[in-house]
C-alpha atoms as a PDB file:
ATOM      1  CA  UNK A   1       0.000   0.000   0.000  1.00  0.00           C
ATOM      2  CA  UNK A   2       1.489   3.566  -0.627  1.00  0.00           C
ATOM      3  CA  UNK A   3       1.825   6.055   1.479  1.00  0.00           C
ATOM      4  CA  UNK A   4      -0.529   9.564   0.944  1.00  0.00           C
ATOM      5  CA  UNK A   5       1.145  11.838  -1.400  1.00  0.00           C
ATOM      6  CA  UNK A   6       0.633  14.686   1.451  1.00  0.00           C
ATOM      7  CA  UNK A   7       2.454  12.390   4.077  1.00  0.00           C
ATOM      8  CA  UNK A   8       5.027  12.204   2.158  1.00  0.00           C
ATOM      9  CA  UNK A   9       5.595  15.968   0.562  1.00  0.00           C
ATOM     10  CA  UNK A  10       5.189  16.540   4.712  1.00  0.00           C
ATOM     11  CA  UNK A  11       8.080  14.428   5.502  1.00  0.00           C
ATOM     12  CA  UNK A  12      10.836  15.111   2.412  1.00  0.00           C
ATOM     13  CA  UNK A  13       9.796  19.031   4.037  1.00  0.00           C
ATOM     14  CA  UNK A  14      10.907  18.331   7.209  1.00  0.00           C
ATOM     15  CA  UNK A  15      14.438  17.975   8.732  1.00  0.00           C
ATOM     16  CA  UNK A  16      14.620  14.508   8.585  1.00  0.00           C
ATOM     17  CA  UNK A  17      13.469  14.035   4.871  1.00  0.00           C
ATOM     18  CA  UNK A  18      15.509  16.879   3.823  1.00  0.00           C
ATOM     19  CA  UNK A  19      18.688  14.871   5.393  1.00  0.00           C
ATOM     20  CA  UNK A  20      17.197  11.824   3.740  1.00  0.00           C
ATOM     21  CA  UNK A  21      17.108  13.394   0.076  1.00  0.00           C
ATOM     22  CA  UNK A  22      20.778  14.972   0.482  1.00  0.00           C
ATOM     23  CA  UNK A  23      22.071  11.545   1.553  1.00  0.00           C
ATOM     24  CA  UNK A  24      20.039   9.854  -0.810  1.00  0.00           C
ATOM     25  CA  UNK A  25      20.691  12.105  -3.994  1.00  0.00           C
ATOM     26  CA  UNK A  26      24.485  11.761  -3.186  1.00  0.00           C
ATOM     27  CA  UNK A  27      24.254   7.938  -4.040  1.00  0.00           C
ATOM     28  CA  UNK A  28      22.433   8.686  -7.186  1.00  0.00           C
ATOM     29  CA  UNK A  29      24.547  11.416  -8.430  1.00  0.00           C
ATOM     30  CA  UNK A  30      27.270   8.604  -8.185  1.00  0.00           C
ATOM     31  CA  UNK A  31      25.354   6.128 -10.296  1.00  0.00           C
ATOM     32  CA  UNK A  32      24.834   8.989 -12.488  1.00  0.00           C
ATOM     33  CA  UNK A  33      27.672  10.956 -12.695  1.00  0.00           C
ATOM     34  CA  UNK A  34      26.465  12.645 -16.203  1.00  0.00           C
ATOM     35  CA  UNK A  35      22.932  12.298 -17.804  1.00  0.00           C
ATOM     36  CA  UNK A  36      23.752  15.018 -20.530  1.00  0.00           C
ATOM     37  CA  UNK A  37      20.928  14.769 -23.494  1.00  0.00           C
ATOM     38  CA  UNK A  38      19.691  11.935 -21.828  1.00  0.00           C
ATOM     39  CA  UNK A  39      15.863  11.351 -20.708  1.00  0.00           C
ATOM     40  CA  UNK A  40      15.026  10.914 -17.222  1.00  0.00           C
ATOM     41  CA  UNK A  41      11.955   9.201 -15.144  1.00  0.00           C
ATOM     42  CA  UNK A  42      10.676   9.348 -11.620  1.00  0.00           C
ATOM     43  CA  UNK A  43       8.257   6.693 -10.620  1.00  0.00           C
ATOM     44  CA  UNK A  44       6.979   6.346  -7.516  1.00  0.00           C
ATOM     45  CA  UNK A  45       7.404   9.584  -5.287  1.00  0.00           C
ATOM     46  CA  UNK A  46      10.875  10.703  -7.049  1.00  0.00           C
ATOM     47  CA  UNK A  47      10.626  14.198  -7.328  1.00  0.00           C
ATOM     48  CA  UNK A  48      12.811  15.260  -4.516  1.00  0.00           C
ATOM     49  CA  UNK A  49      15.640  13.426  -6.244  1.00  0.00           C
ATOM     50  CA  UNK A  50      15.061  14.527  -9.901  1.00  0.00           C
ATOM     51  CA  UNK A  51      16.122  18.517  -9.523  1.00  0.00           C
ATOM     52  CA  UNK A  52      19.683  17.762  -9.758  1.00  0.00           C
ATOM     53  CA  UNK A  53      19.242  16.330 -13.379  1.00  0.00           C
ATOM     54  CA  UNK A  54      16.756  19.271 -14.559  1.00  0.00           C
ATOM     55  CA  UNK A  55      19.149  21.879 -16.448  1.00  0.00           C
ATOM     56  CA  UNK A  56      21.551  18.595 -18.099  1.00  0.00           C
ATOM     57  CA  UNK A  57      19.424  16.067 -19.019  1.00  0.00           C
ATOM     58  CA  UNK A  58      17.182  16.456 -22.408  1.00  0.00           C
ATOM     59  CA  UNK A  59      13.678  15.754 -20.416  1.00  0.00           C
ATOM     60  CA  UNK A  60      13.114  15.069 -16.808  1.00  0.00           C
ATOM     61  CA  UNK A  61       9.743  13.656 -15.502  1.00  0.00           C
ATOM     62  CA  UNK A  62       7.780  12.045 -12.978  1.00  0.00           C
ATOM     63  CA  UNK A  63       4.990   9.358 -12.574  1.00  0.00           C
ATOM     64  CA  UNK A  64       3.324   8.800  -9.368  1.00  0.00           C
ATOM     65  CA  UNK A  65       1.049   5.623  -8.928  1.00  0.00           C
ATOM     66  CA  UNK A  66      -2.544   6.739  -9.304  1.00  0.00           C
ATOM     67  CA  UNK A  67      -3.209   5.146  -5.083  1.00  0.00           C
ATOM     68  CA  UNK A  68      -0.950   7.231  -4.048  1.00  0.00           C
ATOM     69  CA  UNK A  69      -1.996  10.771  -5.561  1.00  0.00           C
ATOM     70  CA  UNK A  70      -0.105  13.648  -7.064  1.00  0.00           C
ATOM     71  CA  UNK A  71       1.014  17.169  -6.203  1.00  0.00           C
ATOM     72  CA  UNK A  72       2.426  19.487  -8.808  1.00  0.00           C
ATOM     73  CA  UNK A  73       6.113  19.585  -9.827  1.00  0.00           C
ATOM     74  CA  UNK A  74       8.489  21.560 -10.115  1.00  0.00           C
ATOM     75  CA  UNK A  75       7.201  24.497  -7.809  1.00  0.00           C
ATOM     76  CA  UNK A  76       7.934  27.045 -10.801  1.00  0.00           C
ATOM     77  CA  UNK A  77       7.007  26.454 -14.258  1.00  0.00           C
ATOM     78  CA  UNK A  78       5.658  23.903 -16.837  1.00  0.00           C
ATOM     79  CA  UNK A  79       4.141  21.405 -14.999  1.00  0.00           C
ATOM     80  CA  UNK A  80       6.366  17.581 -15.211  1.00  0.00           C
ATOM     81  CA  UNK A  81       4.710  15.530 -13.136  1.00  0.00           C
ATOM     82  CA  UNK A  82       1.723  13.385 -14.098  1.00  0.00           C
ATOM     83  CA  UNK A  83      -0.742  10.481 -12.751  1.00  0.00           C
ATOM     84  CA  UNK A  84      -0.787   7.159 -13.904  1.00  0.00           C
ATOM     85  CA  UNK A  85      -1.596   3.465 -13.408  1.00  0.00           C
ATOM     86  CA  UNK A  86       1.958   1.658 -12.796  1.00  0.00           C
ATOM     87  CA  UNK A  87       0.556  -0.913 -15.098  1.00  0.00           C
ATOM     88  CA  UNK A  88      -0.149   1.374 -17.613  1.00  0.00           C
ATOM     89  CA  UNK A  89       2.948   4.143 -18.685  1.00  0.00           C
ATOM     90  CA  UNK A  90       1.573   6.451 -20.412  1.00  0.00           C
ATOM     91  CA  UNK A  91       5.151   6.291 -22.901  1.00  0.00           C
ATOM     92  CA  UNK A  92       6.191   4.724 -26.029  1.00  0.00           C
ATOM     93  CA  UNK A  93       8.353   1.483 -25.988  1.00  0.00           C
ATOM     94  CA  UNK A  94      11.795   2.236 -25.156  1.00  0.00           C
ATOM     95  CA  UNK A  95      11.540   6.299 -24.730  1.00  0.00           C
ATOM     96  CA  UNK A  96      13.558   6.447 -21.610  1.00  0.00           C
ATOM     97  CA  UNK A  97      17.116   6.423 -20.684  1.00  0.00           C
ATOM     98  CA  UNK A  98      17.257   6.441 -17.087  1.00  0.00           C
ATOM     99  CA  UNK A  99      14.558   5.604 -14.642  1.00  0.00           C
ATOM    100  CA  UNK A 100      14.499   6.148 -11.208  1.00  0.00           C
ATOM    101  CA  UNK A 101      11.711   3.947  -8.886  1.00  0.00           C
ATOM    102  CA  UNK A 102      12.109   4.886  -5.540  1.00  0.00           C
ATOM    103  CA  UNK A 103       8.835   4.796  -3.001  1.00  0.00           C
ATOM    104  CA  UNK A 104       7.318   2.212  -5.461  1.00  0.00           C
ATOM    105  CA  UNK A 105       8.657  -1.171  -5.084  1.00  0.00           C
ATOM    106  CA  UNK A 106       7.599  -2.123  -1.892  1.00  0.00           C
ATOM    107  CA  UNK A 107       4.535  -0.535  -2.071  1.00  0.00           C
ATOM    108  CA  UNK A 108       2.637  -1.450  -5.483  1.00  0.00           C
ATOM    109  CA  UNK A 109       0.158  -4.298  -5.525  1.00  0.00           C
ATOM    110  CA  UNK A 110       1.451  -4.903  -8.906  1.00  0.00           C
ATOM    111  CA  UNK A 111       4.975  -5.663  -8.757  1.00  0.00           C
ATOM    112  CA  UNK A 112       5.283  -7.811 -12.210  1.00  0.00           C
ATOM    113  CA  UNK A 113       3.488  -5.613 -14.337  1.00  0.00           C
ATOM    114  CA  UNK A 114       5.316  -2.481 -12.960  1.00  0.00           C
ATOM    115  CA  UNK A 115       8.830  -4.060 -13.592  1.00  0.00           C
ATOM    116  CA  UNK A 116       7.115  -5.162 -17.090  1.00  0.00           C
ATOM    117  CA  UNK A 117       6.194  -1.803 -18.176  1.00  0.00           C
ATOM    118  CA  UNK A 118       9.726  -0.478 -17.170  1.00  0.00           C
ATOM    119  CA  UNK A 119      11.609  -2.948 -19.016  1.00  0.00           C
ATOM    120  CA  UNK A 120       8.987  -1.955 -21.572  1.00  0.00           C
ATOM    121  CA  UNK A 121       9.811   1.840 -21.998  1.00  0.00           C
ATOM    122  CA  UNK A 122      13.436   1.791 -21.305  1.00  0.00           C
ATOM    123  CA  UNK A 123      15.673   2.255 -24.393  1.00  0.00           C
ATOM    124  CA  UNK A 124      18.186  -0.353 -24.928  1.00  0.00           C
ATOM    125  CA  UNK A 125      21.166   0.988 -23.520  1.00  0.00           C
ATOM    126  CA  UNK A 126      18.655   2.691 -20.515  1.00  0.00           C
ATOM    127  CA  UNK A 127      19.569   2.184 -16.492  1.00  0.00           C
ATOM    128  CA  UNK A 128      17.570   1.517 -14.129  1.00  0.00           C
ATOM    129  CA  UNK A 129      17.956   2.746 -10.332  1.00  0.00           C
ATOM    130  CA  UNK A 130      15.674   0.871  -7.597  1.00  0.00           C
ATOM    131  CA  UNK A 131      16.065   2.186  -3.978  1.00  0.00           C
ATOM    132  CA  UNK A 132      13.848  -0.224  -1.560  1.00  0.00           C
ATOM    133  CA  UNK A 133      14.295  -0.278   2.565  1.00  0.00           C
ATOM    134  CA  UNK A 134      16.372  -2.802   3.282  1.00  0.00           C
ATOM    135  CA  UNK A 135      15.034  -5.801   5.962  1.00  0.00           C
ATOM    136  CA  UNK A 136      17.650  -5.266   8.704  1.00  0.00           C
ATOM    137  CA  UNK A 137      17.444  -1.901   8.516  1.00  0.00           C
ATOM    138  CA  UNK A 138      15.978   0.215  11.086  1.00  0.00           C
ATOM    139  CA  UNK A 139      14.509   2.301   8.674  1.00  0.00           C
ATOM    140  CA  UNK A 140      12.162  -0.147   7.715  1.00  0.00           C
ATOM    141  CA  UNK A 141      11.229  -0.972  10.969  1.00  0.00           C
ATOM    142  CA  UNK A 142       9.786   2.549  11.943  1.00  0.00           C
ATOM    143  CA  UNK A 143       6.587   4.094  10.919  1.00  0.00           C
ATOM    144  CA  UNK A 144       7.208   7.399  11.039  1.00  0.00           C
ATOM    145  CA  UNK A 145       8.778   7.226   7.549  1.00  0.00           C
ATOM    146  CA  UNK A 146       7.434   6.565   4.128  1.00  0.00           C
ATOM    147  CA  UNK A 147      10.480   3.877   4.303  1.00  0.00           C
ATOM    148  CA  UNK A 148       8.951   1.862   7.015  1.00  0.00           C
ATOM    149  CA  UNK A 149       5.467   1.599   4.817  1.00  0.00           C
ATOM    150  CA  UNK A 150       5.209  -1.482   2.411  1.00  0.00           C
ATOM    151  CA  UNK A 151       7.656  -4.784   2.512  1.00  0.00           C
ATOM    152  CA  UNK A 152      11.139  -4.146   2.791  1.00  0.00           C
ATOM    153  CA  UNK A 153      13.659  -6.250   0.707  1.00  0.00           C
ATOM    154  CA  UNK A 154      17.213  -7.813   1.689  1.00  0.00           C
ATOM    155  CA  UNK A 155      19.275  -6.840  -0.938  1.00  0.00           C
ATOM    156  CA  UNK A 156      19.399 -10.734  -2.326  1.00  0.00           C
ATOM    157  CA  UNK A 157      15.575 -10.528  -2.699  1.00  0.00           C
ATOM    158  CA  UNK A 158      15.911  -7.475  -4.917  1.00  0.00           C
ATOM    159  CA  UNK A 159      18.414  -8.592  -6.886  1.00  0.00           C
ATOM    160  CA  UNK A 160      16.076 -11.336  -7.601  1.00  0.00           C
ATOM    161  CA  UNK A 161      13.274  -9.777  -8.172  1.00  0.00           C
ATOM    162  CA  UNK A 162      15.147  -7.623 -10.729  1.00  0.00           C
ATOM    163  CA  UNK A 163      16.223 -11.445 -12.222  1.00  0.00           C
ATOM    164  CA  UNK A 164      13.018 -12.372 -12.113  1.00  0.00           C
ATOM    165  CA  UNK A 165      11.397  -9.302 -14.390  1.00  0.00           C
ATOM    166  CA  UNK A 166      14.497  -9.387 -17.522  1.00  0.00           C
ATOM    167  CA  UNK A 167      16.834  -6.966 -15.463  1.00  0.00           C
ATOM    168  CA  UNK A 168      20.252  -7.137 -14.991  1.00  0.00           C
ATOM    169  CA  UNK A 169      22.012  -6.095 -11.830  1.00  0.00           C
ATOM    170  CA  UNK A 170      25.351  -4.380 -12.497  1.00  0.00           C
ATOM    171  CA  UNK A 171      26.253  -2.316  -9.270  1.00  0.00           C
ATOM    172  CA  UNK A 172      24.571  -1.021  -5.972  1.00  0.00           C
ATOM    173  CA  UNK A 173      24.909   1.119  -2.946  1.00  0.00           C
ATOM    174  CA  UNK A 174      23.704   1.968   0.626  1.00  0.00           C
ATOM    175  CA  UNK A 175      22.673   4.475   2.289  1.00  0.00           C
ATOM    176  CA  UNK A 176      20.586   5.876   5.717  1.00  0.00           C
ATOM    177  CA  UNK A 177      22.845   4.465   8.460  1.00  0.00           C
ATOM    178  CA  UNK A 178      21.651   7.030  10.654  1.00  0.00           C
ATOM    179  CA  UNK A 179      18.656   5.888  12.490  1.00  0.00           C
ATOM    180  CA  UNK A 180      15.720   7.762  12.168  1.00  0.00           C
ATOM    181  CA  UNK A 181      15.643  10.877  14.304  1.00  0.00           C
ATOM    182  CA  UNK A 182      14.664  14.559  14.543  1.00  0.00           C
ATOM    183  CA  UNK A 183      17.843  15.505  16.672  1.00  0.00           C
ATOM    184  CA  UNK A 184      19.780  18.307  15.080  1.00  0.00           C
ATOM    185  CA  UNK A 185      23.223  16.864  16.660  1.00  0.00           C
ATOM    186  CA  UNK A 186      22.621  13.901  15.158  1.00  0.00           C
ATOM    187  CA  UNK A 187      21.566  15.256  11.467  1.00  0.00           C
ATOM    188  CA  UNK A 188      24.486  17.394  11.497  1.00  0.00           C
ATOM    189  CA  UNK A 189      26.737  14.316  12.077  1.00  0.00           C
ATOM    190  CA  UNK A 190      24.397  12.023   9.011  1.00  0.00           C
ATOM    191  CA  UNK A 191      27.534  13.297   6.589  1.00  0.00           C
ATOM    192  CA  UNK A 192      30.407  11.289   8.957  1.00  0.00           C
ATOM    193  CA  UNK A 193      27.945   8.384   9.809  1.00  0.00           C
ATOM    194  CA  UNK A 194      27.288   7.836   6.154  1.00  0.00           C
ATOM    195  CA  UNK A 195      30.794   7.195   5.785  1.00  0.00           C
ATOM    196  CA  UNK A 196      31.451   4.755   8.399  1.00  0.00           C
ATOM    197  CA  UNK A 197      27.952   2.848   7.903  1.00  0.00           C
ATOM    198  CA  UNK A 198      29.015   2.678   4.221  1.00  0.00           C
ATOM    199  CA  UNK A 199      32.385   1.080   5.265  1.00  0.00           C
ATOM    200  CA  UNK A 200      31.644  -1.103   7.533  1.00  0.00           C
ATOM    201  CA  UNK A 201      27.996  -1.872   8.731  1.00  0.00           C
ATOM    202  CA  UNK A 202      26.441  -2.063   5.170  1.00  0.00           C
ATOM    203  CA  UNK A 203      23.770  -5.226   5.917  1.00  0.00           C
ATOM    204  CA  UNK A 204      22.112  -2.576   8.012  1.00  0.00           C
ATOM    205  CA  UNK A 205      21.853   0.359   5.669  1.00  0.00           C
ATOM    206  CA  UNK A 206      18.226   1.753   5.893  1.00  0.00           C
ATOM    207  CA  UNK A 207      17.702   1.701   1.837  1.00  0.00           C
ATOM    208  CA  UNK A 208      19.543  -0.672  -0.325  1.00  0.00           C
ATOM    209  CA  UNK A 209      20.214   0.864  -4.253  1.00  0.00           C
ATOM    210  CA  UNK A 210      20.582  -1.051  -7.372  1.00  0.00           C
ATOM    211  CA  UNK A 211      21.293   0.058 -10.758  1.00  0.00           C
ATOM    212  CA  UNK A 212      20.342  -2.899 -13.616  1.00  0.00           C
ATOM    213  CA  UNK A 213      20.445  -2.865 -17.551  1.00  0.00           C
ATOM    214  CA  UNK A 214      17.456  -4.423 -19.360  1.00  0.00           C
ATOM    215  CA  UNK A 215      17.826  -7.834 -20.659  1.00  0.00           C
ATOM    216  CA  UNK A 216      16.986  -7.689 -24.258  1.00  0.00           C
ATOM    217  CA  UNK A 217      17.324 -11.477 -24.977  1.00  0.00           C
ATOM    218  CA  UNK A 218      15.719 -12.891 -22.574  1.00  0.00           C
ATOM    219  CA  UNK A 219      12.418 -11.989 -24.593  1.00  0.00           C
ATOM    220  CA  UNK A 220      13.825 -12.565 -28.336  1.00  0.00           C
ATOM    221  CA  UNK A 221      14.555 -15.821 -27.353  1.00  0.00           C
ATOM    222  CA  UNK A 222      11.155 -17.098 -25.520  1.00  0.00           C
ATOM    223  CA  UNK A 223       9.713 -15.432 -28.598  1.00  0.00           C
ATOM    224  CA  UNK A 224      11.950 -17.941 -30.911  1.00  0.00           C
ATOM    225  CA  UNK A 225      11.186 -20.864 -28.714  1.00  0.00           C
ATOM    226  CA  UNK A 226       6.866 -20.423 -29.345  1.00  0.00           C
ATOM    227  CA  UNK A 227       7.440 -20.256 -33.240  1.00  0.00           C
ATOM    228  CA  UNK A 228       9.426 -22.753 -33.507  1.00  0.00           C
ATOM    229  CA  UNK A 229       7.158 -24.835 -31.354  1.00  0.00           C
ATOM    230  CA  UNK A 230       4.670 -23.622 -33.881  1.00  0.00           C
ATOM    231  CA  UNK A 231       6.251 -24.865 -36.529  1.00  0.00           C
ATOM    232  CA  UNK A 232       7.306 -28.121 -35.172  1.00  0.00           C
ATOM    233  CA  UNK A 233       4.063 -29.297 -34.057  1.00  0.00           C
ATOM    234  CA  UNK A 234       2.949 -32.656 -34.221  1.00  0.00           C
ATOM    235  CA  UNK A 235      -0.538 -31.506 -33.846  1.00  0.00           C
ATOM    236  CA  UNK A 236      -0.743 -30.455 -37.428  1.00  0.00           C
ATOM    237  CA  UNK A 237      -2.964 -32.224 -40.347  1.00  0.00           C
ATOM    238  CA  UNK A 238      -2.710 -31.954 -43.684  1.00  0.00           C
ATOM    239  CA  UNK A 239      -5.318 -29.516 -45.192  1.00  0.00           C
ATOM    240  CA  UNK A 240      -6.333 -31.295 -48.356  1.00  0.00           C
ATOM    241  CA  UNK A 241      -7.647 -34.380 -46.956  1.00  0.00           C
ATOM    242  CA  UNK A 242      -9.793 -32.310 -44.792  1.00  0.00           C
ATOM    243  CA  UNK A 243     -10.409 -30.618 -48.123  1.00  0.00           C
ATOM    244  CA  UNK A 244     -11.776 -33.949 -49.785  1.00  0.00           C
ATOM    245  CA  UNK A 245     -13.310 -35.278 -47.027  1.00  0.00           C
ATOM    246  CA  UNK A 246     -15.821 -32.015 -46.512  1.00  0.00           C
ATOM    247  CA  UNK A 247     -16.565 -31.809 -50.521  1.00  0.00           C
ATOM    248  CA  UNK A 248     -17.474 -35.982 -50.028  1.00  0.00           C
ATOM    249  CA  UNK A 249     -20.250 -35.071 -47.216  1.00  0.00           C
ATOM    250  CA  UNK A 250     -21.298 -32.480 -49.591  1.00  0.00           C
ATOM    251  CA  UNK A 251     -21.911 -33.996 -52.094  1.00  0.00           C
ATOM    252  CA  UNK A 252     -23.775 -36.785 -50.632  1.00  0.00           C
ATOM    253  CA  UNK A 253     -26.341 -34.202 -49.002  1.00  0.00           C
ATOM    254  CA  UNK A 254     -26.956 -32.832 -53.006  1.00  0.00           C
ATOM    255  CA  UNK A 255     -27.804 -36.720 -53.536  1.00  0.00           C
END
């Protein structure tokens, strides 16, 4: 289930979430050192993450799930946010370069046919960044978060999951070691924590990141396999007998 669109504009505005978005955009940015000319998506509630990419890459936009609402974004001008079923991108097969699902995978009721329509509209050569709450974490074990709605993942399960939907994993990160708190000595230490957490106590990072390629033969070749299963089949009868024997009833109803 997702969280409100409101609860969740209320928290990335408060001094937590705004810790959580610089710790959390400082990950990405290191994915995604350069998106030049590129095309970027948002799914889930990603607009706190995608005004870094605004003045380089060619188009930046958001979707957020149609259960969970939407607010306008950016603040200031043409509007780049929209509302849609997960199942149902409103975008043309492989249009994207780089998609970002973050407040989306462990909350949507439809977890195959999101990861379907993703693989879908990413372009060949796209990326693909997932940020779920890990299972050890504390994050995930604490309400007063949009991280601690949903089911968390360990990061083998979403590696699998990716597997499991024609994506390839190629790296990941961690991030949110600080447990979740509203005490300015401990947000203005988040920077040195990071650092340690990331070091040393990764299994217990509140989110877990991976960036995956799409599998492009994964499909051509199931689609090989059914025609030539077509082809092959011993199931088929030759079409002129079938030919004769219909004319032969005919005929015998003229009589």
């Amino acid at each position: 289930m997702y969280s409100d669109v409101l609860d969740l504009r209320d928290f990335y505005q408060g001094s937590t979430g705004q810790m959580v978005r610089r710790l959390i955009r400082r990950r990405i940015r290191a994915l995604w050192p350069d998106v030049n000319g590129l095309r970027v998506l948002g799914i889930g509630y990603a607009t706190p993450y995608l005004g870094m990419f605004k003045e380089e890459a060619e188009r930046v936009m958001a979707v957020m799930p149609a259960s969970q609402g939407v607010i306008g974004w950016p603040p200031a001008g043409p509007g780049r946010v929209t509302l849609a079923d997960e199942a149902e991108l409103p975008f043309p097969d492989m249009s994207i370069d780089r998609v970002l699902l973050i407040h989306g995978l462990e909350c949507t009721e439809e977890l195959r046919p999101l990861m379907r329509e993703l693989w879908r509209i990413l372009a060949g050569g796209g990326r693909l960044i997932t940020v779920a709450p890990n299972r050890r974490g504390i994050w995930a074990r604490s309400d007063r978060t949009p991280f601690g709605m949903g089911s968390p993942f360990s990061p083998s399960q979403l590696k699998r999951t990716l597997q499991a939907n024609m994506f390839v994993p190629e790296r990941e990160d961690y991030a949110l070691f600080l447990p979740p708190t509203e005490s300015r000595f401990l947000l203005a230490s988040a920077g040195a924590v990071e650092e340690l957490g990331r070091r040393w106590f990764r299994a217990f990072a509140g989110v877990h990141m991976i960036e995956a390629s799409k599998q492009i033969y994964a499909s051509a070749a199931r689609a090989k396999q059914k025609e030539r299963h077509r082809l092959l089949s011993p199931a088929a009868q030759p079409v002129f007998g079938r030919l004769v024997v219909q004319r032969s009833e005919v005929n015998k109803e003229e009589e």
